[in-house]
PDB file of N, CA and C in Angstrom:
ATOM      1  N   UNK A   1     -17.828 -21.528 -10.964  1.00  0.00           N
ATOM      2  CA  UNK A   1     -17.261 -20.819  -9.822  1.00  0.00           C
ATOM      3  C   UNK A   1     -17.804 -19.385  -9.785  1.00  0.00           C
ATOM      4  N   UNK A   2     -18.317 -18.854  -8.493  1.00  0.00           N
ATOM      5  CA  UNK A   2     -18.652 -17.354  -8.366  1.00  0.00           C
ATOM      6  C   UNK A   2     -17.233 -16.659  -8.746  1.00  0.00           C
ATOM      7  N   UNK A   3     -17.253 -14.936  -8.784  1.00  0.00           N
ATOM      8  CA  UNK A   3     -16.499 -14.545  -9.235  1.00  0.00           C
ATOM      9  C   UNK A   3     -16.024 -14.193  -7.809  1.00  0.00           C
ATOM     10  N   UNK A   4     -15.111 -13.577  -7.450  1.00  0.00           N
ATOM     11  CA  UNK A   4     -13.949 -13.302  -6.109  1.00  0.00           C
ATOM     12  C   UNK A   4     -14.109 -11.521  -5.904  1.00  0.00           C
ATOM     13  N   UNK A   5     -14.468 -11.509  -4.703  1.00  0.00           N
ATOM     14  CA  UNK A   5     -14.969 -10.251  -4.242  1.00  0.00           C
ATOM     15  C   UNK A   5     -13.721  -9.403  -3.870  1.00  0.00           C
ATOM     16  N   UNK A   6     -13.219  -8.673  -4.374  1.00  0.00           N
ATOM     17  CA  UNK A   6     -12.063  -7.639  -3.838  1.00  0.00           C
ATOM     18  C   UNK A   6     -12.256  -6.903  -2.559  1.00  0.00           C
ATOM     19  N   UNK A   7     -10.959  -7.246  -1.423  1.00  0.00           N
ATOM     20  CA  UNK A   7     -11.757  -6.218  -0.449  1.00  0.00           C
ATOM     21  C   UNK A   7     -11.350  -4.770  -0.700  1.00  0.00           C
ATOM     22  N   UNK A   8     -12.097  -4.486  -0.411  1.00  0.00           N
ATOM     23  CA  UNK A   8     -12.544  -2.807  -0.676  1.00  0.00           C
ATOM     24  C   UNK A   8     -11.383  -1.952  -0.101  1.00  0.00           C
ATOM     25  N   UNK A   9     -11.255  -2.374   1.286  1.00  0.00           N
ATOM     26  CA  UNK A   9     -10.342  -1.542   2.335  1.00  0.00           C
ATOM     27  C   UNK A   9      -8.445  -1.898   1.597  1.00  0.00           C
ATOM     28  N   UNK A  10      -8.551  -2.924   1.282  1.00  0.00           N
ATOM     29  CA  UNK A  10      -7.187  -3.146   0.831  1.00  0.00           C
ATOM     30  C   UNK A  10      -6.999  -2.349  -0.881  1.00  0.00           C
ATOM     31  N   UNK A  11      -7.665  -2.199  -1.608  1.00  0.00           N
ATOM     32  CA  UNK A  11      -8.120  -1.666  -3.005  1.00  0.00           C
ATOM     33  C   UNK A  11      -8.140   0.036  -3.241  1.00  0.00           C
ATOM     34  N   UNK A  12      -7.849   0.190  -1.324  1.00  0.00           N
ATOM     35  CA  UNK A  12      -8.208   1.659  -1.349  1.00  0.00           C
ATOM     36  C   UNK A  12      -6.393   1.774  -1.013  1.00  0.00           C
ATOM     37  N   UNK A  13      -5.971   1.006  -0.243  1.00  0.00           N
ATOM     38  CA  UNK A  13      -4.533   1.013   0.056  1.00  0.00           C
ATOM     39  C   UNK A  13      -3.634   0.585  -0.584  1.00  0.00           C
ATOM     40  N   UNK A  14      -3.452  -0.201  -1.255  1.00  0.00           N
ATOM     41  CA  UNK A  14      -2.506  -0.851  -2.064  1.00  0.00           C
ATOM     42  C   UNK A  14      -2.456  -0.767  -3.678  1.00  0.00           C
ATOM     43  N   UNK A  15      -1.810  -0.331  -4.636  1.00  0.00           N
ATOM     44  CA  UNK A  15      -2.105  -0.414  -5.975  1.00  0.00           C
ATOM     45  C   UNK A  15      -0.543  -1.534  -6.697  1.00  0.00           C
ATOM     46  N   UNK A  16      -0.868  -1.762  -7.524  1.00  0.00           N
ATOM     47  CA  UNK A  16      -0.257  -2.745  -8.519  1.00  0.00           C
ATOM     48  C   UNK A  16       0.602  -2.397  -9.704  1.00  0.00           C
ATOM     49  N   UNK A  17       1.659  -2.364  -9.711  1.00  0.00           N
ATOM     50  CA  UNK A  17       2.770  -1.360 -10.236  1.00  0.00           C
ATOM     51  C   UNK A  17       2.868  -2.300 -11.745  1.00  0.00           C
ATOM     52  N   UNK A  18       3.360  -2.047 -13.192  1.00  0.00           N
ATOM     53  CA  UNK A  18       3.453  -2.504 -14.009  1.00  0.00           C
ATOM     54  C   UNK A  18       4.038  -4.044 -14.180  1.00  0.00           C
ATOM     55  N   UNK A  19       4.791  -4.008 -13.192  1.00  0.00           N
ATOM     56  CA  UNK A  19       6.188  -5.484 -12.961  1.00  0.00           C
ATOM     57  C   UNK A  19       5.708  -6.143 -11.708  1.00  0.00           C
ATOM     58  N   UNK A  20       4.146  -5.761 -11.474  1.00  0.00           N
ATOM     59  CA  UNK A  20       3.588  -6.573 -10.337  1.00  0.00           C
ATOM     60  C   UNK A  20       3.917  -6.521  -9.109  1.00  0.00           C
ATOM     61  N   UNK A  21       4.776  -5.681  -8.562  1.00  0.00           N
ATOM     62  CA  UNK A  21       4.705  -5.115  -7.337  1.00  0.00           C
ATOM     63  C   UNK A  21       3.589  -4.429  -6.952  1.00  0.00           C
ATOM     64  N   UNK A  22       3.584  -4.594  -5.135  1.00  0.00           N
ATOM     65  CA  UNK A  22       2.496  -3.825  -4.334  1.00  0.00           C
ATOM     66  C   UNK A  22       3.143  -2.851  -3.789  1.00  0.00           C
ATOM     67  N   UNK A  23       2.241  -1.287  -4.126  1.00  0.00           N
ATOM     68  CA  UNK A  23       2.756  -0.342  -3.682  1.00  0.00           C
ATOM     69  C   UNK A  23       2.157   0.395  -2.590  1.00  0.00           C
ATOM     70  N   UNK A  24       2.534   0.550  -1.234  1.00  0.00           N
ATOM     71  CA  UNK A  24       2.062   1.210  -0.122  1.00  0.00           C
ATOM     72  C   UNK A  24       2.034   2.495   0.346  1.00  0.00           C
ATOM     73  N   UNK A  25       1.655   3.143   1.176  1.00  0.00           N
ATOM     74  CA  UNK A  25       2.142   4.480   1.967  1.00  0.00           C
ATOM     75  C   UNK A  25       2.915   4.618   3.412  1.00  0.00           C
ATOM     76  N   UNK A  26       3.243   5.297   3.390  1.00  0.00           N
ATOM     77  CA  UNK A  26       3.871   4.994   4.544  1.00  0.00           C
ATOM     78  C   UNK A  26       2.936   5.932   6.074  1.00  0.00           C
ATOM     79  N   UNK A  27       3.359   5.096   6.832  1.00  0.00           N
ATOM     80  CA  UNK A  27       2.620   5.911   7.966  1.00  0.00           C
ATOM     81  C   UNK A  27       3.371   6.199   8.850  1.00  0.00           C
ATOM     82  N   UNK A  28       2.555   6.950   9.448  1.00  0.00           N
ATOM     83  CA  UNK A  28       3.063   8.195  10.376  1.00  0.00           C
ATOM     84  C   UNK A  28       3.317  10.025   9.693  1.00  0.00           C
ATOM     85  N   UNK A  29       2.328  10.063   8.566  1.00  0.00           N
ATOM     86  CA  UNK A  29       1.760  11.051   7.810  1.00  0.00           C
ATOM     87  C   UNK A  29       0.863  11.455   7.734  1.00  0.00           C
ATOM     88  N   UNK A  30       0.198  11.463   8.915  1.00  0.00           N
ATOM     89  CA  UNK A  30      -1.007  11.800   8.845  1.00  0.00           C
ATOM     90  C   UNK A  30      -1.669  13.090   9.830  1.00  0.00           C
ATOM     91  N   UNK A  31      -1.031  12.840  11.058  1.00  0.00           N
ATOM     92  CA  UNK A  31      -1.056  14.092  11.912  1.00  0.00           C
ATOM     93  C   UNK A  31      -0.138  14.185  12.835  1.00  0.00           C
ATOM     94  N   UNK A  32       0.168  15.251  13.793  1.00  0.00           N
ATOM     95  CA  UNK A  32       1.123  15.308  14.781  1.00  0.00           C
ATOM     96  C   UNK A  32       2.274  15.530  13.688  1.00  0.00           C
ATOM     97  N   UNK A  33       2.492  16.491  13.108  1.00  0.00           N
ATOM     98  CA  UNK A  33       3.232  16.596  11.937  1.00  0.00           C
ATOM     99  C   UNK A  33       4.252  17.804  12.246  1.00  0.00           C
ATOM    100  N   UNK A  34       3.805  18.671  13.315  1.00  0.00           N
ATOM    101  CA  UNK A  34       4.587  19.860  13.836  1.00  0.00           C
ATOM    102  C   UNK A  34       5.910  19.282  14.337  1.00  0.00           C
ATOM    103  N   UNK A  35       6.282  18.412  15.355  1.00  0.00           N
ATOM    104  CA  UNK A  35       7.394  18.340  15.643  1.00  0.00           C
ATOM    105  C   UNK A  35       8.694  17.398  14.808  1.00  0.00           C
ATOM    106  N   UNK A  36       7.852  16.736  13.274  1.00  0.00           N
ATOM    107  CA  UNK A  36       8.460  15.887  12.227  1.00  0.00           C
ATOM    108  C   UNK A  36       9.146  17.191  11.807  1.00  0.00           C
ATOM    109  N   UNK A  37      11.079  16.477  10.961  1.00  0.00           N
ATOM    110  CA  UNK A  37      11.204  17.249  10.137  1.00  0.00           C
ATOM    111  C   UNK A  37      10.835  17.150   8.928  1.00  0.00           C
ATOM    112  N   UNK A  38      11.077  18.250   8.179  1.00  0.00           N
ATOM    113  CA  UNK A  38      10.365  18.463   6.733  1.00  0.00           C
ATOM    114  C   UNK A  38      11.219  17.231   5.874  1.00  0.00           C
ATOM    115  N   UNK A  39      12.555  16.912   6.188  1.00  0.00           N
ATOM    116  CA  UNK A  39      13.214  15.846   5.481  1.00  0.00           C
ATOM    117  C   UNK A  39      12.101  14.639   5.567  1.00  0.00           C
ATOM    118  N   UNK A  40      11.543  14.518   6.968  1.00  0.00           N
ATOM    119  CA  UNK A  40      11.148  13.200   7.326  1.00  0.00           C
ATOM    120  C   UNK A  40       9.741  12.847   6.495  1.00  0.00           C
ATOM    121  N   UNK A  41       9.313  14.446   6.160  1.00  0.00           N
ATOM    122  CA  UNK A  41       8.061  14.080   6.362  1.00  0.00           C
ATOM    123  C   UNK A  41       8.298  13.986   4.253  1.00  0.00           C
ATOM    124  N   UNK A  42       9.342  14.584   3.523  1.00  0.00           N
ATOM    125  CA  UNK A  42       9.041  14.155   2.475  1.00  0.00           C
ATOM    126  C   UNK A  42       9.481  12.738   2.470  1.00  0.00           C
ATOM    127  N   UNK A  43      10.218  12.472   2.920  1.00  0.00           N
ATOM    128  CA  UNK A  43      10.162  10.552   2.718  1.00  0.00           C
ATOM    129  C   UNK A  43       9.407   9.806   2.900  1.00  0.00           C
ATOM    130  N   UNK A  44       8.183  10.492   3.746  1.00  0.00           N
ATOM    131  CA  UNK A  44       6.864  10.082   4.667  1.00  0.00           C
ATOM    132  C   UNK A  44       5.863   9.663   3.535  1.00  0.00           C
ATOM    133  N   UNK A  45       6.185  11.040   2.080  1.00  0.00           N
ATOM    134  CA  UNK A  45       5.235  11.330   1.137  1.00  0.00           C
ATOM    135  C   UNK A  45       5.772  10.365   0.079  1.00  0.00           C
ATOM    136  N   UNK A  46       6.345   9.828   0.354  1.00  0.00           N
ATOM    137  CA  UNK A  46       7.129   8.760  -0.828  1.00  0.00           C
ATOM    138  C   UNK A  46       6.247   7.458  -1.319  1.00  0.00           C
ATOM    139  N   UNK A  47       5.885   6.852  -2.102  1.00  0.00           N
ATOM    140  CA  UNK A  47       5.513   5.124  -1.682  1.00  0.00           C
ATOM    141  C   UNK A  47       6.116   4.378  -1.504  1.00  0.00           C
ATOM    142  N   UNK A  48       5.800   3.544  -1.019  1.00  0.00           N
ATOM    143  CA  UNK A  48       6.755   2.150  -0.652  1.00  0.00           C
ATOM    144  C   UNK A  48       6.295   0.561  -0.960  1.00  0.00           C
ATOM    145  N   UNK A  49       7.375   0.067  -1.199  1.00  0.00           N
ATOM    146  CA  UNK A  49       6.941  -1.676  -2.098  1.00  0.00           C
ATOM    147  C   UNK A  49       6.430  -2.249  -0.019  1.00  0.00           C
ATOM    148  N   UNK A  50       5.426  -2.899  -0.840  1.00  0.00           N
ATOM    149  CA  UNK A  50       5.072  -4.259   0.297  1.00  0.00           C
ATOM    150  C   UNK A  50       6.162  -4.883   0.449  1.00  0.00           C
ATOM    151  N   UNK A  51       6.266  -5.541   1.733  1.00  0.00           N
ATOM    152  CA  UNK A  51       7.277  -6.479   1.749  1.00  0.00           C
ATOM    153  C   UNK A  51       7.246  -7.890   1.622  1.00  0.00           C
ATOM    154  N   UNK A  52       8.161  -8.727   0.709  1.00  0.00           N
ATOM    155  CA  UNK A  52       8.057 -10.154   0.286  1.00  0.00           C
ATOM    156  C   UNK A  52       7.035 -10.908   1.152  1.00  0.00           C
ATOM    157  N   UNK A  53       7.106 -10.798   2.685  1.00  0.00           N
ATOM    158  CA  UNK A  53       6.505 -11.523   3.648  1.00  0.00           C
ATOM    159  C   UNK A  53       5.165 -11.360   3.194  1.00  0.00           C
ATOM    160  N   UNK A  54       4.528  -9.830   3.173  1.00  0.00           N
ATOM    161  CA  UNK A  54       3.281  -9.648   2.790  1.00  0.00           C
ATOM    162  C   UNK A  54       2.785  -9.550   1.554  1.00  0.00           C
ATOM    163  N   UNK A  55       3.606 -10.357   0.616  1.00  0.00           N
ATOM    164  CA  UNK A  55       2.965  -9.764  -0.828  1.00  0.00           C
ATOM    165  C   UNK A  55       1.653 -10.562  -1.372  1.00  0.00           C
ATOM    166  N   UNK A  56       2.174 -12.379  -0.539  1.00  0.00           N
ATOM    167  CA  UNK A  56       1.182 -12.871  -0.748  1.00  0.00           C
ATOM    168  C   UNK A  56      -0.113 -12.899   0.011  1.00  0.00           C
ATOM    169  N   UNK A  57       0.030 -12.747   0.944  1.00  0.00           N
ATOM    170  CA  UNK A  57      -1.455 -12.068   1.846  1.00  0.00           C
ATOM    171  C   UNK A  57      -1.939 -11.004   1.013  1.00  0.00           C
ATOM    172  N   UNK A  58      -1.540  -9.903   0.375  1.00  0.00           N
ATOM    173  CA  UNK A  58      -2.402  -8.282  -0.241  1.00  0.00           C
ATOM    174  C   UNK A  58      -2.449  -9.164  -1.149  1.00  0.00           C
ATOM    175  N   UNK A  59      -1.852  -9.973  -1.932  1.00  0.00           N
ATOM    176  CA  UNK A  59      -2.540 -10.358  -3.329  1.00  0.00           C
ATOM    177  C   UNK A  59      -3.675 -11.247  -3.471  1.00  0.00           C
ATOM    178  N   UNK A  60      -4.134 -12.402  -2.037  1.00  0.00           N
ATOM    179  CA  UNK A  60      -4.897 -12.470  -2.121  1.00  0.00           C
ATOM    180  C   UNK A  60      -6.294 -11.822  -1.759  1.00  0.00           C
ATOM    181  N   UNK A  61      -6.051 -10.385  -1.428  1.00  0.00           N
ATOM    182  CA  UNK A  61      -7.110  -9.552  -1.010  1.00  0.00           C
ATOM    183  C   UNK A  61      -7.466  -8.613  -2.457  1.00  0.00           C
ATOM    184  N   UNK A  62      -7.047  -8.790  -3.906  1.00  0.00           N
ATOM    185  CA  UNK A  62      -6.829  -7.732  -4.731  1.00  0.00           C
ATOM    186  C   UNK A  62      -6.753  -9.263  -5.900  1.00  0.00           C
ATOM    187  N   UNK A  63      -7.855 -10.120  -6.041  1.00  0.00           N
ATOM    188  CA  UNK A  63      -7.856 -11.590  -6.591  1.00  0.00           C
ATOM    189  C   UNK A  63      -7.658 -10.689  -8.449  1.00  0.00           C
ATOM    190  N   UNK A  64      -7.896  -9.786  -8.918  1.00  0.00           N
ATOM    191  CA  UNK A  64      -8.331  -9.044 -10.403  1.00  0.00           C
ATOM    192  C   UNK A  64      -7.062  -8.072 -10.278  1.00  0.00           C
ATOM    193  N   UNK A  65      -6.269  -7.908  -9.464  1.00  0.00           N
ATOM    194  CA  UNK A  65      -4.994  -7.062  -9.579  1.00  0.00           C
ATOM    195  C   UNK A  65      -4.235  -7.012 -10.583  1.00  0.00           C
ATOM    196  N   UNK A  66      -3.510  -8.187 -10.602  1.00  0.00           N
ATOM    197  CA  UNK A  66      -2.812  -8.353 -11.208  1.00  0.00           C
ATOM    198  C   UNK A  66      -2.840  -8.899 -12.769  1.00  0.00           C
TER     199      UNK A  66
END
């Protein structure tokens, strides 16, 4: 069997937490940031778990992740 190509774009977004969770960012942090409040925007800066629905789709994009 060839070996399994990681995609790149997902490898740059998603990382793999010790207990095998996928960890995300959240969006809407990126610009247009003047009229956010500062509460919003540190929760903005937070990470966030993938959700169950999507865990198995990112994991098969990240085949050496885990």
């Amino acid at each position: 069997m060839p070996k399994l190509k990681t995609r790149r774009a997902a490898a740059k977004r998603f990382r793999i937490t010790g207990t095998g969770k996928l960890q995300r960012r959240h969006a809407f942090r990126n610009h247009l940031l003047g009229h956010k409040s500062s509460k919003r925007k540190r929760f903005l800066a937070t990470s966030a778990t993938v959700d169950p629905t999507d865990h198995d789709r990112v994991q098969g994009m990240l085949p050496y992740g885990s």
